[in-house]
PDB file of N, CA and C in Angstrom:
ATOM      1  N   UNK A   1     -93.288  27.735 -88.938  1.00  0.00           N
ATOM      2  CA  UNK A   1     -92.081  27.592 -89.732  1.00  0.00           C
ATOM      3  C   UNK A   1     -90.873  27.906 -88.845  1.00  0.00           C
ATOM      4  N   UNK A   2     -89.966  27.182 -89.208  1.00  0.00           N
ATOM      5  CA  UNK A   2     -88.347  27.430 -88.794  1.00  0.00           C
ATOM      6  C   UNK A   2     -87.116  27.539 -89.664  1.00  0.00           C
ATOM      7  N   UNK A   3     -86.319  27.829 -89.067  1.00  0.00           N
ATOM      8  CA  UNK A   3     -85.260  28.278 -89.909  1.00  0.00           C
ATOM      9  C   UNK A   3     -84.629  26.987 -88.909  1.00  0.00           C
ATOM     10  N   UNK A   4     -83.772  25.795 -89.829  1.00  0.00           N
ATOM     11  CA  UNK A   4     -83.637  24.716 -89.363  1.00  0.00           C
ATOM     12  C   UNK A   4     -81.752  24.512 -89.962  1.00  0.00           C
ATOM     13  N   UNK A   5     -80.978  24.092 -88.942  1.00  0.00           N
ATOM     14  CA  UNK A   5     -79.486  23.545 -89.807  1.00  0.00           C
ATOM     15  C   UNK A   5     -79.465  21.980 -89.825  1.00  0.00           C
ATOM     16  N   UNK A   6     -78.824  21.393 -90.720  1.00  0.00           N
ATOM     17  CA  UNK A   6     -78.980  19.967 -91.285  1.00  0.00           C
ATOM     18  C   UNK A   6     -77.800  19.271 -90.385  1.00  0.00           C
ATOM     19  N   UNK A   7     -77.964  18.702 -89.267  1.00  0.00           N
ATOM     20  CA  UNK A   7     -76.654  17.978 -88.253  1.00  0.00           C
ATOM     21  C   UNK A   7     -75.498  17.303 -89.311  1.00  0.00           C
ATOM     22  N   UNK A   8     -75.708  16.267 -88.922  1.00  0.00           N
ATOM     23  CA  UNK A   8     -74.695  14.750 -89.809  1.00  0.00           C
ATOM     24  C   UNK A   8     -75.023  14.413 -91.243  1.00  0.00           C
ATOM     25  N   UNK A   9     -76.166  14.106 -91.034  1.00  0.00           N
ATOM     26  CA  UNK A   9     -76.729  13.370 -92.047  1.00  0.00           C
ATOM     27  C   UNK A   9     -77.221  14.209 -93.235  1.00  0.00           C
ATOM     28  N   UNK A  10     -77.233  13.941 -94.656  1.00  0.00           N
ATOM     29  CA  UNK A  10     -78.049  15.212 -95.812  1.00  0.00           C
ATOM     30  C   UNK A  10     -79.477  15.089 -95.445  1.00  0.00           C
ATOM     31  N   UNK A  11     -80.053  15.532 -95.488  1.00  0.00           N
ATOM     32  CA  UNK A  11     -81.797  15.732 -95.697  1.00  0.00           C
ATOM     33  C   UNK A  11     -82.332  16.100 -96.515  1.00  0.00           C
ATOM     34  N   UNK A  12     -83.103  14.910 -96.903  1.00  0.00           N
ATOM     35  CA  UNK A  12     -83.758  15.871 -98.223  1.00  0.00           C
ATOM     36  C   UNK A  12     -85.127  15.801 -97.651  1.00  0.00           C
ATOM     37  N   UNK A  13     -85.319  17.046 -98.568  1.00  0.00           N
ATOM     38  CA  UNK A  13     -86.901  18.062 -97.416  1.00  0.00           C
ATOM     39  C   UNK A  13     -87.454  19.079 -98.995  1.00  0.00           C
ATOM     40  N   UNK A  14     -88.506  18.639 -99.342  1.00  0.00           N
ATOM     41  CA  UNK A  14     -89.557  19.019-100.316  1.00  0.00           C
ATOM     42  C   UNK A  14     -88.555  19.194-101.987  1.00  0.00           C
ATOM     43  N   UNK A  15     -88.137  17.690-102.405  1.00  0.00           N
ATOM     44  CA  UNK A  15     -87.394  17.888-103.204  1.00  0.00           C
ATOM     45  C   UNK A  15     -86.151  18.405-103.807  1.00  0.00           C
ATOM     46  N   UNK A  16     -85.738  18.752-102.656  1.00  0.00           N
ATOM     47  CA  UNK A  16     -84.204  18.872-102.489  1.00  0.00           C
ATOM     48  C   UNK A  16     -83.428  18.170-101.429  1.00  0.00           C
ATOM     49  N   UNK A  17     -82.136  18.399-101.516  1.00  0.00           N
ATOM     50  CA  UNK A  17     -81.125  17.232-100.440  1.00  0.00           C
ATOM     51  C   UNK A  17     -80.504  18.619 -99.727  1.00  0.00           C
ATOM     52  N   UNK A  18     -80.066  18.747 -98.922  1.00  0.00           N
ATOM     53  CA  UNK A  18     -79.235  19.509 -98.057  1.00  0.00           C
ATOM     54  C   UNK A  18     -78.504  19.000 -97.474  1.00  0.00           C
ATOM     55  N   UNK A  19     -76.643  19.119 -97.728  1.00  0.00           N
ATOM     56  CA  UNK A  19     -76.102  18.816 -97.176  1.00  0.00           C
ATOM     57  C   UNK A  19     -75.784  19.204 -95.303  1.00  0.00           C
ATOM     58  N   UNK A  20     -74.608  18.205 -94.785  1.00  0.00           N
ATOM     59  CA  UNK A  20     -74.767  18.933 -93.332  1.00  0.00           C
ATOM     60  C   UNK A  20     -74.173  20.202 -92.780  1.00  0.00           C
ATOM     61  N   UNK A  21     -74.849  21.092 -92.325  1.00  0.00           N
ATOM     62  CA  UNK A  21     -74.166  22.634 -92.172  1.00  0.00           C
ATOM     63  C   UNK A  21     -75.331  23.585 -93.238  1.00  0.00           C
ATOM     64  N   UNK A  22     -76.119  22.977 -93.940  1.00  0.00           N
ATOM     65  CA  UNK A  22     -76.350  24.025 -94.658  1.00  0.00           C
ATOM     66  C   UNK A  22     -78.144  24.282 -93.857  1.00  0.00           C
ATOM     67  N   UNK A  23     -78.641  25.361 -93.940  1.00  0.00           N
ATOM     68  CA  UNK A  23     -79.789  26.122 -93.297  1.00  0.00           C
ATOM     69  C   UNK A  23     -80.788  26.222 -94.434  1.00  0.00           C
ATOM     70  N   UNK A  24     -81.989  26.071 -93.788  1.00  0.00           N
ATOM     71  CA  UNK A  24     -83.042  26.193 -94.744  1.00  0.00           C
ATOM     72  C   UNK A  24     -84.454  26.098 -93.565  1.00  0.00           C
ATOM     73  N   UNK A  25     -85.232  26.592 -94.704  1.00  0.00           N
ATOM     74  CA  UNK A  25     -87.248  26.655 -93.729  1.00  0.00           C
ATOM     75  C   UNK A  25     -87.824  25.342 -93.756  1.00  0.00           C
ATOM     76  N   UNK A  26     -88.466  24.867 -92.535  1.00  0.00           N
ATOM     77  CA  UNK A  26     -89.257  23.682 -92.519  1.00  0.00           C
ATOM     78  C   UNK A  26     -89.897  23.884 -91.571  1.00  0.00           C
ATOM     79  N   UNK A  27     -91.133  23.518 -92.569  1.00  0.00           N
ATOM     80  CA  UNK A  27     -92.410  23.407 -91.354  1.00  0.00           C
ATOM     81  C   UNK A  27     -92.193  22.827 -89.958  1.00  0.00           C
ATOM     82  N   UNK A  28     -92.459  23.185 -89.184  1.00  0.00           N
ATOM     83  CA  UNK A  28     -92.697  22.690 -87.541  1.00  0.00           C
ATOM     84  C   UNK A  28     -93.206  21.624 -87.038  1.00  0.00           C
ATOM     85  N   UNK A  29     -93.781  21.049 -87.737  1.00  0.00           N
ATOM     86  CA  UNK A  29     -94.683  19.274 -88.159  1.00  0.00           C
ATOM     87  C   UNK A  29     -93.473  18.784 -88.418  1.00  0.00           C
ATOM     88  N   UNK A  30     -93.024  18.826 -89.424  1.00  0.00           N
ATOM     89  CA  UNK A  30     -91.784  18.145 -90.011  1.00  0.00           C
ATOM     90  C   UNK A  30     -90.470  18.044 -89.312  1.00  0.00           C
ATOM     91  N   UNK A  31     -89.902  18.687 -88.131  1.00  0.00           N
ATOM     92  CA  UNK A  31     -88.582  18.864 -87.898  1.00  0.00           C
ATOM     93  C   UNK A  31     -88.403  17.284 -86.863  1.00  0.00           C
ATOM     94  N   UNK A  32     -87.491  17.391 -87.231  1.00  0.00           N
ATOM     95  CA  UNK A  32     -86.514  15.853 -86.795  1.00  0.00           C
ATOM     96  C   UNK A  32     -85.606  16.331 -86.074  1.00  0.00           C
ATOM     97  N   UNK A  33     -85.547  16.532 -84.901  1.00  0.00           N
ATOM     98  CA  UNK A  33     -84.633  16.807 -83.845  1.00  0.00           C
ATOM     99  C   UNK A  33     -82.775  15.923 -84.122  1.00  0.00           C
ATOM    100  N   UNK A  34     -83.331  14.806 -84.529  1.00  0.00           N
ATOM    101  CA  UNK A  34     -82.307  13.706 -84.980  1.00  0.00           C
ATOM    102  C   UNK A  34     -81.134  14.226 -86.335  1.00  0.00           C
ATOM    103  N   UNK A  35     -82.135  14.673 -86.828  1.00  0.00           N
ATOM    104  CA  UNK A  35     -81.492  15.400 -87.989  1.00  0.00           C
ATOM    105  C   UNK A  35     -81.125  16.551 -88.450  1.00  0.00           C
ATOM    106  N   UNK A  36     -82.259  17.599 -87.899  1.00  0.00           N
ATOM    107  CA  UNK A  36     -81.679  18.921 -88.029  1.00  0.00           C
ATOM    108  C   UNK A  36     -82.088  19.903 -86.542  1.00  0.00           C
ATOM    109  N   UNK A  37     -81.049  20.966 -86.284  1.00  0.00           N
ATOM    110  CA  UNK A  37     -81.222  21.962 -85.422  1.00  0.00           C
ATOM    111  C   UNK A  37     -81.846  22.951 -85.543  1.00  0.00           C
ATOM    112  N   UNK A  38     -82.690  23.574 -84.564  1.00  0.00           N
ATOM    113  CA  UNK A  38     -83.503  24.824 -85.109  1.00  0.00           C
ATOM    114  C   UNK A  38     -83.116  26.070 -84.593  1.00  0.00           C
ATOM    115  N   UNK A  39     -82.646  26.789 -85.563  1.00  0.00           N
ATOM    116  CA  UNK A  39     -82.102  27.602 -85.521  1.00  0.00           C
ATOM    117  C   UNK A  39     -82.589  29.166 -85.158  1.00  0.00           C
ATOM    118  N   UNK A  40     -83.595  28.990 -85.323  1.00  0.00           N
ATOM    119  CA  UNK A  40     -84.685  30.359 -85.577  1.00  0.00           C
ATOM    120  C   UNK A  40     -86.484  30.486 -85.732  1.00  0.00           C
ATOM    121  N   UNK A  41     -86.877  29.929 -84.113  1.00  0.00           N
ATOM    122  CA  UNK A  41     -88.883  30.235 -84.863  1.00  0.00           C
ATOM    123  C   UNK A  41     -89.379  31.007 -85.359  1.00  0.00           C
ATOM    124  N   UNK A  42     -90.315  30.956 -86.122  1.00  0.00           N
ATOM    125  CA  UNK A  42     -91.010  32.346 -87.092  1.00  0.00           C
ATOM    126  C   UNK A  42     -92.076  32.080 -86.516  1.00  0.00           C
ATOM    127  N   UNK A  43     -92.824  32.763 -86.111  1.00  0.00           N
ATOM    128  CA  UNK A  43     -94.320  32.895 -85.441  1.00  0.00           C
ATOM    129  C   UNK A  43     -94.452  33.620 -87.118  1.00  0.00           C
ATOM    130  N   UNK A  44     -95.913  32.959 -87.325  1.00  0.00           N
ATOM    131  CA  UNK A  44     -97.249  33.328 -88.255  1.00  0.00           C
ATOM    132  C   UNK A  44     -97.969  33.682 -87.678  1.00  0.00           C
ATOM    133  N   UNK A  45     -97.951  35.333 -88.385  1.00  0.00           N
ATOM    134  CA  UNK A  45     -99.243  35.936 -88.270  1.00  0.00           C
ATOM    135  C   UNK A  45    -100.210  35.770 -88.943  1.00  0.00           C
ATOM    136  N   UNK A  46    -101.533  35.392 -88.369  1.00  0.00           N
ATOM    137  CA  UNK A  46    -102.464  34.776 -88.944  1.00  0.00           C
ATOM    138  C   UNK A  46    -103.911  36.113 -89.722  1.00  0.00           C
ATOM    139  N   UNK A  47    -104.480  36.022 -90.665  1.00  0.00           N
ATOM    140  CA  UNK A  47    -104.989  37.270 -90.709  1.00  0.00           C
ATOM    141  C   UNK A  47    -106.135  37.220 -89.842  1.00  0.00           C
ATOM    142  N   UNK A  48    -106.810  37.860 -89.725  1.00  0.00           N
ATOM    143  CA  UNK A  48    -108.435  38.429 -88.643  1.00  0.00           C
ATOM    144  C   UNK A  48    -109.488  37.348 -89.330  1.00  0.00           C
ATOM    145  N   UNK A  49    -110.134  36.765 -88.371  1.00  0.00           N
ATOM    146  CA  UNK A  49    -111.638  35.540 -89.464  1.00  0.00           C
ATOM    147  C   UNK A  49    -112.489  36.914 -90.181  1.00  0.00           C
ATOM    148  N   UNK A  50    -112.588  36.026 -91.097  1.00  0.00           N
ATOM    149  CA  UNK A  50    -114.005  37.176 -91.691  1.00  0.00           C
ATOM    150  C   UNK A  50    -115.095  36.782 -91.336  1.00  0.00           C
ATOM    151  N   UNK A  51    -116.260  37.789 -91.059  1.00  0.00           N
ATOM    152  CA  UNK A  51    -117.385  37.787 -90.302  1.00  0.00           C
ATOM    153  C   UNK A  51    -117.912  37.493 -91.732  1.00  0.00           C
TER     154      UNK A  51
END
């Protein structure tokens, strides 16, 4: 996950629109360099496998 800002264009990203300037989370699969800036990586901590 990232903490992503919306360039030029609105984006809409899991049922909402975001205008440009405004910040929001999107998966790391999903980011569009074209469209939005990333502002902030979140590393996931993943829990321990269970034996």
């Amino acid at each position: 996950m990232a903490n992503v800002k919306v360039n030029d264009i609105p984006v809409r990203y899991e049922n909402e629109t975001y205008p440009p300037g405004a910040e929001f989370e999107m998966k790391d699969e999903h980011i569009n360099e074209r469209l939005v800036t990333v502002v902030e990586k979140k590393t996931e901590k993943k829990a321990p496998a269970k034996k």
